[in-house]
C-alpha atoms as a PDB file:
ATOM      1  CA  UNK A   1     -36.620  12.372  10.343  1.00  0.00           C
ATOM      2  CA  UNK A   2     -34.284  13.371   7.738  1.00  0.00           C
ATOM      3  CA  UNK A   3     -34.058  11.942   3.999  1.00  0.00           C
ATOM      4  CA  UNK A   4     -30.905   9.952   5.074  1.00  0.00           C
ATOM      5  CA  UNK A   5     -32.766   8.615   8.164  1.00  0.00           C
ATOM      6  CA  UNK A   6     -36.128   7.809   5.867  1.00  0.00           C
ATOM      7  CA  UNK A   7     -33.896   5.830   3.424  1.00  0.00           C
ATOM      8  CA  UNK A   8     -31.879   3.691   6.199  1.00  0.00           C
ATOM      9  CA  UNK A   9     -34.908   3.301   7.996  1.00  0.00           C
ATOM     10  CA  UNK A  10     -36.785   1.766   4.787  1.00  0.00           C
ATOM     11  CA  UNK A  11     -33.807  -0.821   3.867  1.00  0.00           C
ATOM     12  CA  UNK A  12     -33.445  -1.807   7.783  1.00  0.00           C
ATOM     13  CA  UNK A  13     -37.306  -2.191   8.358  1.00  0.00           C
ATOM     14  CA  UNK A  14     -37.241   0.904  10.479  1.00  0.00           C
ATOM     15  CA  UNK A  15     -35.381  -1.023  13.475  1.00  0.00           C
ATOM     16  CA  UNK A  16     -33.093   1.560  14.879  1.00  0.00           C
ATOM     17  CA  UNK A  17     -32.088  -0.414  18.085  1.00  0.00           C
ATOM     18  CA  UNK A  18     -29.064  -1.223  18.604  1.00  0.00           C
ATOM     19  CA  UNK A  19     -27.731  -4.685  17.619  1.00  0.00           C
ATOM     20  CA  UNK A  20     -26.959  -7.185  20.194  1.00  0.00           C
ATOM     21  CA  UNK A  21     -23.512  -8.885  19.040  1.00  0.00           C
ATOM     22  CA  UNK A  22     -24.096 -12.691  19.028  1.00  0.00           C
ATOM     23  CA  UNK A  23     -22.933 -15.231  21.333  1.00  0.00           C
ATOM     24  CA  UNK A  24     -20.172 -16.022  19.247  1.00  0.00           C
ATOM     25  CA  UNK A  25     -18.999 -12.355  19.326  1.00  0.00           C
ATOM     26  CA  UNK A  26     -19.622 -12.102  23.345  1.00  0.00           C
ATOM     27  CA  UNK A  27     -17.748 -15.386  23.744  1.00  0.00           C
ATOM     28  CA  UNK A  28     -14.403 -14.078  21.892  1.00  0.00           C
ATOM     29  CA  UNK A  29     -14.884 -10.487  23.182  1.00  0.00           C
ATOM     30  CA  UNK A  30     -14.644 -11.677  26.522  1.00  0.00           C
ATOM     31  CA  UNK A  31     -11.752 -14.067  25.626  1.00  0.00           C
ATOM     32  CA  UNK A  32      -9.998 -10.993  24.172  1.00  0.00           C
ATOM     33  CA  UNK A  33     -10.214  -8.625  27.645  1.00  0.00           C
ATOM     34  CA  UNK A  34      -9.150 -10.869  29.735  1.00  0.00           C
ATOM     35  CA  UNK A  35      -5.895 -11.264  27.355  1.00  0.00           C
ATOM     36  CA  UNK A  36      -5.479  -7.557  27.018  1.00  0.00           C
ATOM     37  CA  UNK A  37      -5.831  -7.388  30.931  1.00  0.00           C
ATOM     38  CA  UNK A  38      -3.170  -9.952  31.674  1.00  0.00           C
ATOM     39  CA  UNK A  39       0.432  -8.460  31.425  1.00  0.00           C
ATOM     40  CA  UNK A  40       1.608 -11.909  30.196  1.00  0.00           C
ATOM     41  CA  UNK A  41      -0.537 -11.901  27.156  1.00  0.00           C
ATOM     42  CA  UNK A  42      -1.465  -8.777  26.208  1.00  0.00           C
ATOM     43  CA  UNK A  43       1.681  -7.613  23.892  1.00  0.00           C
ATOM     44  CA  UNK A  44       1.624 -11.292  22.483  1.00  0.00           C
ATOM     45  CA  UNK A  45      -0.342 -11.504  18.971  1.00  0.00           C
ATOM     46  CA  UNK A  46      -3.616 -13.289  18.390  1.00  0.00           C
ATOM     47  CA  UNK A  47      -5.484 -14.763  15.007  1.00  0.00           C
ATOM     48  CA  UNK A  48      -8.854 -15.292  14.545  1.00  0.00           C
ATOM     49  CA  UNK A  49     -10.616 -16.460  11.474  1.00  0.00           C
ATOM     50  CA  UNK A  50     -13.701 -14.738  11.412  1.00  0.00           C
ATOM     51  CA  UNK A  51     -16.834 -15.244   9.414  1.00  0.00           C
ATOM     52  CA  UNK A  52     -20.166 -12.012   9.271  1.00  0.00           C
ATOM     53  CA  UNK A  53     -23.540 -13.130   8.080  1.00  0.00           C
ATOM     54  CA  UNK A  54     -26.404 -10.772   7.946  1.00  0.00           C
ATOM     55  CA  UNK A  55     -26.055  -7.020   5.862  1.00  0.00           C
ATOM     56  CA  UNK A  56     -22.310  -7.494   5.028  1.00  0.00           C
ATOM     57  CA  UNK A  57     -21.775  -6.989   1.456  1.00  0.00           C
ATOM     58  CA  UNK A  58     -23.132  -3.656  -0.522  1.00  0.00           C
ATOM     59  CA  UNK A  59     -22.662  -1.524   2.271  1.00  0.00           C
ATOM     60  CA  UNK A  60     -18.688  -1.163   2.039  1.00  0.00           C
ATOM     61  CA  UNK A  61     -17.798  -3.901   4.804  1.00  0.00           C
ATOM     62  CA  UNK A  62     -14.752  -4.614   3.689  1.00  0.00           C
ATOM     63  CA  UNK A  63     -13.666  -1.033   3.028  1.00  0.00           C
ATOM     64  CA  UNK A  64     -14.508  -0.397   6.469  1.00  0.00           C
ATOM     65  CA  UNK A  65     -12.763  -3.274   8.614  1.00  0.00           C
ATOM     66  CA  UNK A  66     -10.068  -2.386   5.797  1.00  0.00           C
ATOM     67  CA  UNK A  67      -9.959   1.017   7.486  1.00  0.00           C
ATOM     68  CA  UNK A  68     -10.455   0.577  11.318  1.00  0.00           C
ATOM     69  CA  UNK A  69      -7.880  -2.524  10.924  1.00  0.00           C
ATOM     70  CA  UNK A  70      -4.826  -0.202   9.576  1.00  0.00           C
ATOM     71  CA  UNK A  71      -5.592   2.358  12.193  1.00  0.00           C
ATOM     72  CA  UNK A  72      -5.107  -0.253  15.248  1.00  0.00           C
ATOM     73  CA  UNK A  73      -1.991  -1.497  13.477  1.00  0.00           C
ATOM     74  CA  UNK A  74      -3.806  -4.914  12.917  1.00  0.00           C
ATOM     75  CA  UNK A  75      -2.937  -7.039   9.755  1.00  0.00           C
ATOM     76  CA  UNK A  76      -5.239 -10.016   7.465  1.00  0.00           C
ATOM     77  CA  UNK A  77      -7.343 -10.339   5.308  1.00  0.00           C
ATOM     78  CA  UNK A  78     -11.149  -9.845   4.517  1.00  0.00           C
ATOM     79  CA  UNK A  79     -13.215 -10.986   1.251  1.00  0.00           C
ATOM     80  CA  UNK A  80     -16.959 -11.511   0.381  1.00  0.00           C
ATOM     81  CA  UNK A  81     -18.377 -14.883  -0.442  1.00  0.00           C
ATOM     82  CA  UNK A  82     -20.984 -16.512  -2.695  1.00  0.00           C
ATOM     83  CA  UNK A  83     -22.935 -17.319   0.267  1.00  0.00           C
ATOM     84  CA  UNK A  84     -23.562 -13.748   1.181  1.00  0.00           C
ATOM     85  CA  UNK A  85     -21.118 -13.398   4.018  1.00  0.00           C
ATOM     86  CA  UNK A  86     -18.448 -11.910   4.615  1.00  0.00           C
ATOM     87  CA  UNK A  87     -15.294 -13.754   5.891  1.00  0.00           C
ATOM     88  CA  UNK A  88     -11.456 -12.437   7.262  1.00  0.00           C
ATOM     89  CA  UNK A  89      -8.734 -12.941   9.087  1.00  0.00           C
ATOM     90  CA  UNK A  90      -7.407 -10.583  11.590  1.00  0.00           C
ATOM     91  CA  UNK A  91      -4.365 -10.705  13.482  1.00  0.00           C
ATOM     92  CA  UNK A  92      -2.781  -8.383  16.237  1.00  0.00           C
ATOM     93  CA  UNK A  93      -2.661  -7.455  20.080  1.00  0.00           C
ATOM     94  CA  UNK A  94      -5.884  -8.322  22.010  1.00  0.00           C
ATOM     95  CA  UNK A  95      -6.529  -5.164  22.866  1.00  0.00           C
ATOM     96  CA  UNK A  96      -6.386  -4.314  19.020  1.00  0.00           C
ATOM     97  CA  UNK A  97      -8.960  -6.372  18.123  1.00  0.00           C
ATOM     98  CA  UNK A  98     -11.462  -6.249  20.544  1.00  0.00           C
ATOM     99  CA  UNK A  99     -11.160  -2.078  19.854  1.00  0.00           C
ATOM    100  CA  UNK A 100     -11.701  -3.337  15.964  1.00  0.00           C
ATOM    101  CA  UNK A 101     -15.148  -4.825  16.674  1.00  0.00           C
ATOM    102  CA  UNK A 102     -16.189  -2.444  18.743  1.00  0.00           C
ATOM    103  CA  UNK A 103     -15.652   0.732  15.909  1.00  0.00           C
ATOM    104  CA  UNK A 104     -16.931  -1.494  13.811  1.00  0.00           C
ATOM    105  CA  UNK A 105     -20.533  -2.006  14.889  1.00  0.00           C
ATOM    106  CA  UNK A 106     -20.341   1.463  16.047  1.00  0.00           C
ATOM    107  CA  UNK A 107     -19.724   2.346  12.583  1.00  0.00           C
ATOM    108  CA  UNK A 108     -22.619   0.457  11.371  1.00  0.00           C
ATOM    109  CA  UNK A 109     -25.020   0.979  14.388  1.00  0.00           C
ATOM    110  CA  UNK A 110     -26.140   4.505  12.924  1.00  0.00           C
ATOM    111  CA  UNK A 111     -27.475   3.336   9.616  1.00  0.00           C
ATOM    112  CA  UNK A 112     -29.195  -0.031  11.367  1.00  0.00           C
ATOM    113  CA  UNK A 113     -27.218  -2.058   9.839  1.00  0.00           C
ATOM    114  CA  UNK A 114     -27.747  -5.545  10.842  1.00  0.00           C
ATOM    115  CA  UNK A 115     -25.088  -8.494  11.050  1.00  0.00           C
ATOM    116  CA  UNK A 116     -23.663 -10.799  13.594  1.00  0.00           C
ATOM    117  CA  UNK A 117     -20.674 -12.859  13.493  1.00  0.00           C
ATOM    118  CA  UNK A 118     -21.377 -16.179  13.378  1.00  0.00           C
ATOM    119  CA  UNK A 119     -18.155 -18.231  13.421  1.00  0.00           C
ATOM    120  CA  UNK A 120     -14.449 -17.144  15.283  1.00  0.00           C
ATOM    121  CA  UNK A 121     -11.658 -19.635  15.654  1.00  0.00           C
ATOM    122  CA  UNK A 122      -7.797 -19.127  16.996  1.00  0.00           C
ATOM    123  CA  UNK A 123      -5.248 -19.352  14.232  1.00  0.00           C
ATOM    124  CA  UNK A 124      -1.774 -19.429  14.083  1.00  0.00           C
ATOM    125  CA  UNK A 125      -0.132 -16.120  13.537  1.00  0.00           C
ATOM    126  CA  UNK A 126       1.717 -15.414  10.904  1.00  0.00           C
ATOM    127  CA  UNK A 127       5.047 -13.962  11.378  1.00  0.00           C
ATOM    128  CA  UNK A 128       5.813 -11.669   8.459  1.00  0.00           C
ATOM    129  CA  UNK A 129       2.251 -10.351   6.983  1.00  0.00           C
ATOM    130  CA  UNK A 130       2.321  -7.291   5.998  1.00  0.00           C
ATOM    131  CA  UNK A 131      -1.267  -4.898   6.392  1.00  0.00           C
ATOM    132  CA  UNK A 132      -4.418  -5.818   6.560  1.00  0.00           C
ATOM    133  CA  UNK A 133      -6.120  -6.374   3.074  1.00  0.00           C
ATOM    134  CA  UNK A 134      -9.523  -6.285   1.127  1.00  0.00           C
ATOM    135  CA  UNK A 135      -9.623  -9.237  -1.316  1.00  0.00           C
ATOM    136  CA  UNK A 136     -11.683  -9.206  -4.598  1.00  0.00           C
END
């Protein structure tokens, strides 16, 4: 085990599994491939207000869905909160999001990071947002 792998493993408690997403997360990923399998829905934009609990803030969350958001053309917002979590919006093809959470615990499987997403709900999209933001 490496010093990188000692550290991580210390501040995670030496779990190195890999997370199970939460029922909230399994219940809008499946939502979001059946819309990116129907031809009828799966150009048409989606928004979800999401809220992360768990390791979310001092580990560069929000630089991260910052990142794999602008690379899969999705736009929003994301911003820590007093509480601890972390909370965004995120707007975009199905498809596009459901590839979004999945780089993103990928991202954050290696260093046993945990979190889980505890609350998603359907928003209206917006028409002329521009990028996908961290807020401060």
């Amino acid at each position: 085990m490496g010093l990188f792998d000692t550290f991580f493993s210390s501040v995670t408690g030496g779990s190195r599994e890999p997370q199970k997403p939460s029922n909230v997360e399994l219940e809008l990923r499946r939502r979001l491939t059946v819309l990116a399998s129907d031809e009828a829905t799966q150009d048409t934009p989606l928004r979800y207000f999401l809220r992360w609990a768990g390791q979310v803030q001092g580990v560069g969350f929000r630089f991260t869905n910052t990142n794999l958001a602008q690379a899969r053309a999705l736009t929003g917002w994301v911003r820590n909160m007093e509480d601890g979590s972390v909370e965004m919006e995120i707007q975009g093809a199905p498809a596009n999001i459901l590839s979004h959470l999945e780089a993103l615990h990928a991202s954050y499987e290696r260093m046993g990071t945990r979190f889980r997403l505890v609350d998603a709900q359907a928003r209206a999209p917006l028409a002329n947002e521009d990028g996908f933001t961290p807020h401060y």
